[in-house]
Protein backbone atom coordinates (compact mmCIF):
# COMPACT_ATOMS: atom_id res chain seq x y z
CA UNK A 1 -36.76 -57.53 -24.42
CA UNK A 2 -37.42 -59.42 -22.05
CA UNK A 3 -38.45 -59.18 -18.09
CA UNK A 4 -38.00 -61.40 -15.65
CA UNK A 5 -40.72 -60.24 -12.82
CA UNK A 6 -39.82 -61.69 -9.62
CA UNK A 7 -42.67 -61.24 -6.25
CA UNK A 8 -43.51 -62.61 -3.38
CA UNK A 9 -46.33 -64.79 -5.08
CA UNK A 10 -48.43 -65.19 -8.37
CA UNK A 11 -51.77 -65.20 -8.17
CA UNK A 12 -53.27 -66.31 -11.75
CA UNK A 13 -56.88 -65.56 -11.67
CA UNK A 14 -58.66 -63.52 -9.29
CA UNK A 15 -59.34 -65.01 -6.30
CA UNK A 16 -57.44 -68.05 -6.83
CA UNK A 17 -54.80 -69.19 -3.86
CA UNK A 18 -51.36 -67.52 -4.74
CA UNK A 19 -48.04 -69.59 -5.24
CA UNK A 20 -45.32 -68.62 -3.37
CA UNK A 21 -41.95 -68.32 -4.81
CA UNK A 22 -43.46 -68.07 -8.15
CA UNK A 23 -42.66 -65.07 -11.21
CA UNK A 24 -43.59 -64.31 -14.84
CA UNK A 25 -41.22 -63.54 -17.78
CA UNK A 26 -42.31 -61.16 -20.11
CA UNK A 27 -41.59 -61.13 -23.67
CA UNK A 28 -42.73 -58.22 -25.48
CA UNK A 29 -46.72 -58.07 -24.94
CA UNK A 30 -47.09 -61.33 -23.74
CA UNK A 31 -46.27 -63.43 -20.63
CA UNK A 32 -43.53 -66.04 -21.89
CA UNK A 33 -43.70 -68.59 -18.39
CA UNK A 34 -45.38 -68.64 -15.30
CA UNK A 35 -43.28 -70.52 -12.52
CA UNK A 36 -41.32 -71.19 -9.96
CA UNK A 37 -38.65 -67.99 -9.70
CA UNK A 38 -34.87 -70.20 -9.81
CA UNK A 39 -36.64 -72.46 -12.55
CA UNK A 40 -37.22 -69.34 -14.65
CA UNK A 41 -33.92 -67.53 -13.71
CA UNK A 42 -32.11 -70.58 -14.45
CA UNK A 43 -33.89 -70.68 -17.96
CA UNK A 44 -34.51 -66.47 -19.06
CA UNK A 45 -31.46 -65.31 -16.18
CA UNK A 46 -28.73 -64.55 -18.87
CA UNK A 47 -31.20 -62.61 -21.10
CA UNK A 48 -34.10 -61.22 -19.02
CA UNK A 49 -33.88 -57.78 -17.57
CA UNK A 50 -35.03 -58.72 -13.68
CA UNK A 51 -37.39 -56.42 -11.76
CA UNK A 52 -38.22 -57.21 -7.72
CA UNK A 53 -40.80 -56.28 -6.38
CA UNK A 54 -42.00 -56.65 -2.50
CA UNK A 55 -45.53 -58.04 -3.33
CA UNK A 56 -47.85 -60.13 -5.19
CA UNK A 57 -48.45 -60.53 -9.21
CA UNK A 58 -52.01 -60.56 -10.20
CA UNK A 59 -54.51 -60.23 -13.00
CA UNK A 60 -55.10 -56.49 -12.76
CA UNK A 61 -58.50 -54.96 -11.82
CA UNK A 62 -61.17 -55.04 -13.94
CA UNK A 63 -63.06 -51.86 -13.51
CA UNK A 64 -67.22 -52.38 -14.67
CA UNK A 65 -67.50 -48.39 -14.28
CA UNK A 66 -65.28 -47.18 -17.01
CA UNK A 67 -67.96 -44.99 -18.70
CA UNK A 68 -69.30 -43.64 -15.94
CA UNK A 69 -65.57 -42.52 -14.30
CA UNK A 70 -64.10 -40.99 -17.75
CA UNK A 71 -67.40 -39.73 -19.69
CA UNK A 72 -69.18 -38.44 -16.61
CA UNK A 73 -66.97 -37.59 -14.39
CA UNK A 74 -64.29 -34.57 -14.22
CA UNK A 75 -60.81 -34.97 -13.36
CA UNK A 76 -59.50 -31.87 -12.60
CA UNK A 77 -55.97 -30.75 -13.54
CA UNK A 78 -53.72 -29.78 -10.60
CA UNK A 79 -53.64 -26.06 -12.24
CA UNK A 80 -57.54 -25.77 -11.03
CA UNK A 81 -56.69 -26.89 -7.55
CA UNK A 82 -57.27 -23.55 -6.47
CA UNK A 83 -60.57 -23.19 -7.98
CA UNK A 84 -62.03 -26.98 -8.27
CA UNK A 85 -60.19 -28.90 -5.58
CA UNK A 86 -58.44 -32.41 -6.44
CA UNK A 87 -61.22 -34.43 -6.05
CA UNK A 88 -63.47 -36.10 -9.40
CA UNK A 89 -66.23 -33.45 -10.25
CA UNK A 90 -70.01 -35.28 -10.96
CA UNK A 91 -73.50 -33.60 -10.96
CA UNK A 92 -73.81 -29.43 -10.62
CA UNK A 93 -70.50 -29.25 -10.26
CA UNK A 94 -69.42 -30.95 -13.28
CA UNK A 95 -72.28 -29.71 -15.42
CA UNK A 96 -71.25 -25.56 -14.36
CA UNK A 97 -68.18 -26.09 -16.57
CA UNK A 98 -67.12 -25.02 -19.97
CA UNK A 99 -66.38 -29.27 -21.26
CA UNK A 100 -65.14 -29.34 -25.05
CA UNK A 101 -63.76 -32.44 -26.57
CA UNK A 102 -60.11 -31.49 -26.04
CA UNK A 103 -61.25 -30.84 -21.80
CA UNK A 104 -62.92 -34.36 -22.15
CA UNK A 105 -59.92 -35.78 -23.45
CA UNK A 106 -57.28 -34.50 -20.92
CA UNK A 107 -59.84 -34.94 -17.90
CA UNK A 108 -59.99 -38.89 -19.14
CA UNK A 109 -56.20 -39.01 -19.27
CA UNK A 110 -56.14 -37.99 -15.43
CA UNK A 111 -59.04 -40.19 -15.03
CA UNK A 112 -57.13 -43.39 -16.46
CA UNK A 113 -53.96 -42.36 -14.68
CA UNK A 114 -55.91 -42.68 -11.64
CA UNK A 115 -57.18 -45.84 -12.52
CA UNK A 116 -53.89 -47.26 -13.42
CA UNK A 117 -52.45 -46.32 -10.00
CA UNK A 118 -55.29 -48.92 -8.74
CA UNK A 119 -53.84 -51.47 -10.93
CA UNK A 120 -56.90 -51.34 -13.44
CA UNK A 121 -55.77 -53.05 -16.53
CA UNK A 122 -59.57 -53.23 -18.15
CA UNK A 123 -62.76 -51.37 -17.74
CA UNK A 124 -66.26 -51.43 -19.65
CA UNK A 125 -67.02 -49.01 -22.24
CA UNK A 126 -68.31 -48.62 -24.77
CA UNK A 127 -66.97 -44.98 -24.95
CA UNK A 128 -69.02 -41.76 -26.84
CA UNK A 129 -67.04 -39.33 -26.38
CA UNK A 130 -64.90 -38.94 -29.25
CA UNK A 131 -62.26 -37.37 -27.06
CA UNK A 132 -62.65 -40.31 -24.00
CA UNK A 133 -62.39 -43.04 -26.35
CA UNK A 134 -58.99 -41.87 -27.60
CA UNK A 135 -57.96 -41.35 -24.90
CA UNK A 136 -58.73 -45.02 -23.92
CA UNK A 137 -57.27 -46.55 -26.95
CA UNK A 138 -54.18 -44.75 -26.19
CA UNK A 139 -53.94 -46.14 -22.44
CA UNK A 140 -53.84 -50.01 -23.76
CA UNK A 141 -56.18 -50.67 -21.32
CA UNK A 142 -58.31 -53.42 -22.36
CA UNK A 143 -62.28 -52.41 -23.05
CA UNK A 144 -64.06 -55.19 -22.23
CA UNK A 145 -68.12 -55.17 -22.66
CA UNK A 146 -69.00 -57.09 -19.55
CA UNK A 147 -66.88 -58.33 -16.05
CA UNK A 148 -64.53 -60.88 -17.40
CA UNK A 149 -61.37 -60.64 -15.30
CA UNK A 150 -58.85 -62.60 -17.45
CA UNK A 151 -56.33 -65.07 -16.11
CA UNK A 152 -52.54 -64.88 -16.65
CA UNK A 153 -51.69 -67.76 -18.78
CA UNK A 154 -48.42 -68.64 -20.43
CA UNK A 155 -48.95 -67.23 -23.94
CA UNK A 156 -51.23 -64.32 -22.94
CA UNK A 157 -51.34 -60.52 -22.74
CA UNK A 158 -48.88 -59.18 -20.30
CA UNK A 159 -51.31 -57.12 -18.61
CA UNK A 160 -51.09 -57.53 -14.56
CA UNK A 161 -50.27 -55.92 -11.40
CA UNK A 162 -48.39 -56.28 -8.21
CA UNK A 163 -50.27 -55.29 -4.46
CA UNK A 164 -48.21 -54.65 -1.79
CA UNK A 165 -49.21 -56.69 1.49
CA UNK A 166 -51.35 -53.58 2.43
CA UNK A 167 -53.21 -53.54 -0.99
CA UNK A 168 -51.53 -50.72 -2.38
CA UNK A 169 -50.87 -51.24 -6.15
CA UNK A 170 -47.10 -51.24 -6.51
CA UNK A 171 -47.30 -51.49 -10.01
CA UNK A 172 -49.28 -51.76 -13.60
CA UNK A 173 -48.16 -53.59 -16.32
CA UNK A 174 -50.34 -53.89 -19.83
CA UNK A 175 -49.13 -54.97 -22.75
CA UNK A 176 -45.42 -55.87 -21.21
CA UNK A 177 -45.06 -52.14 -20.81
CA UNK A 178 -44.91 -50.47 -17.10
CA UNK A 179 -47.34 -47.96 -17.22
CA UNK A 180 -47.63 -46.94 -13.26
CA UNK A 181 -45.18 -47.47 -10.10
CA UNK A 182 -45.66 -46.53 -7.09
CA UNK A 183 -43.01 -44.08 -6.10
């Protein structure tokens, strides 16, 4: 199916100078056109789903502490609010609980859930935990081995997100799918 993502602006690589008035189409996993918004309506308008949104379409984040956020850190679930608070768990306080795989596993799941909400569409691994790196795999967020924020071209991986004008991740988009929106 296709999406027809219409924002304030498109940014295409980090740091680069947004263009107003721009959107993407996305077909399937991959970013069909980049370009101005009546352009692409004109062309995708009769068969595109359209989604606006009140921000700006970037590359998402690229996070270089994957590892350390999922495989050393504990996310706890909002049952153990009670007993653990909301907040990550690291050190002693991390290292006083009972962790099998199948904890591992659902504490990364919070942990990337998190992550997406920042608009994180890649991290660095690599992932040991047989239970984290499932979890990972699972996400579609890219594992990348070193900072390489990737562009959005025409032709490439539908995998971006849209900040609001306060820098508040509206939404996260990998592989053409919506995976977080801010509610």
């Amino acid at each position: 199916m296709l999406t027809l993502h219409r924002v304030h602006a498109v940014r295409l690589a980090e740091g680069g100078e947004p263009a107003p008035g721009h959107a993407v189409v996305v077909d399937g996993a991959r970013l069909a056109s980049i370009g101005p918004y009546e352009e692409l309506l004109a062309a995708y308008g009769g068969r595109a789903r359209v989604r606006e949104w009140d921000g700006v379409l970037t590359p998402g984040r690229y996070e270089p502490d994957g590892a350390a956020l999922l495989e050393a850190t504990y996310h706890p679930d909002p049952r153990e609010a009670a007993e653990l608070g909301s907040e990550p768990l690291t050190g002693a306080a991390l290292a006083a609980l009972d962790m099998p795989e199948t904890r591992w596993g659902a504490s990364a799941r919070r942990g990337l859930q998190r992550l997406l909400a920042t608009g994180t569409t890649a991290l660095t691994g690599p992932f040991i935990r047989p239970a984290v790196r499932t979890a990972v795999q699972r996400s579609g967020i890219e594992e990348l081995p070193g900072p390489r924020p990737r562009p959005l071209t025409t032709g490439g991986p539908a995998n971006f997100a849209i900040f609001a004008s306060d820098g508040s991740c509206l939404a996260t988009v990998i592989a053409g799918r919506l995976v977080h929106r801010r509610r």
